[in-house]
Protein backbone atom coordinates (compact mmCIF):
# COMPACT_ATOMS: atom_id res chain seq x y z
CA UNK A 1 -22.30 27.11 1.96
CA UNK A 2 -19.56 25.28 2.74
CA UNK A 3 -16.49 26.99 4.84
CA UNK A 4 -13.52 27.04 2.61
CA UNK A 5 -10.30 24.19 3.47
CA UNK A 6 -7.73 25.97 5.31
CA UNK A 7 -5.29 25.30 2.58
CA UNK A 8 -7.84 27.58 0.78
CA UNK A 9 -7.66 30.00 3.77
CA UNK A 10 -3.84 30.34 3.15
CA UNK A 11 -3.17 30.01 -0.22
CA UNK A 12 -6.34 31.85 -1.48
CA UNK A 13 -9.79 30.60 -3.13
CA UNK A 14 -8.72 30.42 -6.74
CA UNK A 15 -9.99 28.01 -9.31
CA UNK A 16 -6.76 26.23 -9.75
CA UNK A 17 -6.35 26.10 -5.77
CA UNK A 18 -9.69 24.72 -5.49
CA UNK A 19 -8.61 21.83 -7.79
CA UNK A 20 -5.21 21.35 -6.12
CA UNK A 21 -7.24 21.18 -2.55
CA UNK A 22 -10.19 18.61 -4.15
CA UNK A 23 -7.33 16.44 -5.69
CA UNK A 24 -5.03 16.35 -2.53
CA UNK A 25 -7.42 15.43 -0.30
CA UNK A 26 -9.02 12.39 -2.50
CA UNK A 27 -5.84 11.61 -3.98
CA UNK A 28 -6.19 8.34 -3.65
CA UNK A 29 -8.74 8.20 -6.54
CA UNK A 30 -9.22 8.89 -9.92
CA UNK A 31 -11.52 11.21 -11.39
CA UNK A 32 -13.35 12.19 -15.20
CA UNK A 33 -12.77 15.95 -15.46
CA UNK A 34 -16.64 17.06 -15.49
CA UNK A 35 -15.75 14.95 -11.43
CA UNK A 36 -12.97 17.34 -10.79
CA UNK A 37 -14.96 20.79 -12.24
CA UNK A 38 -17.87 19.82 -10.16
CA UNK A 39 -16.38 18.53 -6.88
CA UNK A 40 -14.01 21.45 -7.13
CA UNK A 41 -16.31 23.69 -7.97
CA UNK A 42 -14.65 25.28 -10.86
CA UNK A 43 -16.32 25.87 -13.97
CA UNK A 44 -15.74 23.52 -16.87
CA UNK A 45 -14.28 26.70 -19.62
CA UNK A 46 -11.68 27.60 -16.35
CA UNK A 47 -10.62 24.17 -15.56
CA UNK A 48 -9.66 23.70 -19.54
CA UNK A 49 -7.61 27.25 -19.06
CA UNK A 50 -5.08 25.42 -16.72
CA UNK A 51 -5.81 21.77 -17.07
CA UNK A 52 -3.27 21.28 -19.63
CA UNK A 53 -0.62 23.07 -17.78
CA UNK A 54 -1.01 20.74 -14.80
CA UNK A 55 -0.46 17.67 -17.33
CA UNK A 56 2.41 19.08 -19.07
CA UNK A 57 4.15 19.92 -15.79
CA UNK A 58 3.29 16.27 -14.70
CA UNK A 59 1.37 17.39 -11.83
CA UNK A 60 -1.56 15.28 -13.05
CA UNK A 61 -2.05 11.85 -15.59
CA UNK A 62 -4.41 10.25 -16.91
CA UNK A 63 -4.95 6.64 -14.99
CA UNK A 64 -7.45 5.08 -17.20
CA UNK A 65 -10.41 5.12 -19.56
CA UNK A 66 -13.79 4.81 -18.31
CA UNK A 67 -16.27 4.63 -21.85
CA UNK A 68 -15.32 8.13 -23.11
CA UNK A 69 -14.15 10.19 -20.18
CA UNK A 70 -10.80 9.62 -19.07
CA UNK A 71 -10.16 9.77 -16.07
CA UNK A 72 -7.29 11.57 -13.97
CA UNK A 73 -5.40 11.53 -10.26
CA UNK A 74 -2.39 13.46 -8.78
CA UNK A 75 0.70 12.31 -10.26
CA UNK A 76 2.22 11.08 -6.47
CA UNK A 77 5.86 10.29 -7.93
CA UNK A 78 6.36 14.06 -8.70
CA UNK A 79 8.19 15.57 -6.56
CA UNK A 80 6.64 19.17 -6.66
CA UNK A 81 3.21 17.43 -5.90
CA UNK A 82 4.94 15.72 -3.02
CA UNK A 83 5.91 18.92 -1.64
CA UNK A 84 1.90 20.14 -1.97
CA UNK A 85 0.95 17.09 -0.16
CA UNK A 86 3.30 17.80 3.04
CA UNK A 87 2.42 21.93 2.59
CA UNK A 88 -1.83 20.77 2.66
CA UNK A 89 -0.35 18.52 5.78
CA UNK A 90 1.49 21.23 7.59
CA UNK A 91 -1.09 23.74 7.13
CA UNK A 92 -3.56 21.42 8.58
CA UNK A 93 -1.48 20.35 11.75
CA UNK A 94 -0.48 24.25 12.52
CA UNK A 95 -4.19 25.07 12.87
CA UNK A 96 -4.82 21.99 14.84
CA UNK A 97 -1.33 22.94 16.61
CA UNK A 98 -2.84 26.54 17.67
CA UNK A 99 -6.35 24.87 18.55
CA UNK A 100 -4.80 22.27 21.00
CA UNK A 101 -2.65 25.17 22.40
CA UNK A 102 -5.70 27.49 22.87
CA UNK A 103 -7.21 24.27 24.86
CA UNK A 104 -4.49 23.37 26.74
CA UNK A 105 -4.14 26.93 28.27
């Protein structure tokens, strides 16, 4: 088993975390949503519970068709998501922050 991302660690392990965490850290890519359940392992029925909340709210969109799935990315010009990226980022640098210190001492 995989250890859980430390924005996992701090936020919590929830389904809609998970898929936060999976789409800020490949956010340069698009993804079909069967991608995003699987990669963030989060099961297809929960994604679809919250999925249309995080397009509504513009968190997500839809980049392009690929045969019949469409496929989907982090909507970067939002300025919420923005704020998720730099939080993932800050989380990241404090626990390589307190490692370095721990070293250093």
């Amino acid at each position: 088993m995989i250890d859980k991302s430390l924005f996992l660690q701090v936020l919590g392990n929830s389904p809609l975390n998970r898929v936060l965490d999976f789409l800020i850290v490949f956010k340069d890519f698009d993804y079909s949503l069967t991608d995003i359940s699987e990669n963030a392992n989060v099961a297809w029925s929960t994604l679809h519970l919250f999925w249309n909340d995080l397009e509504r709210h513009h968190l997500v969109h839809q980049t392009r068709t690929v045969g019949k799935a469409k496929m989907y990315k982090l909507n970067n010009t939002n300025p919420v998501v923005k704020q998720l990226i730099k939080v993932h980022y800050l989380i990241a640098k404090e626990y390589a922050d307190k490692k370095l210190r721990k070293i250093m001492v």
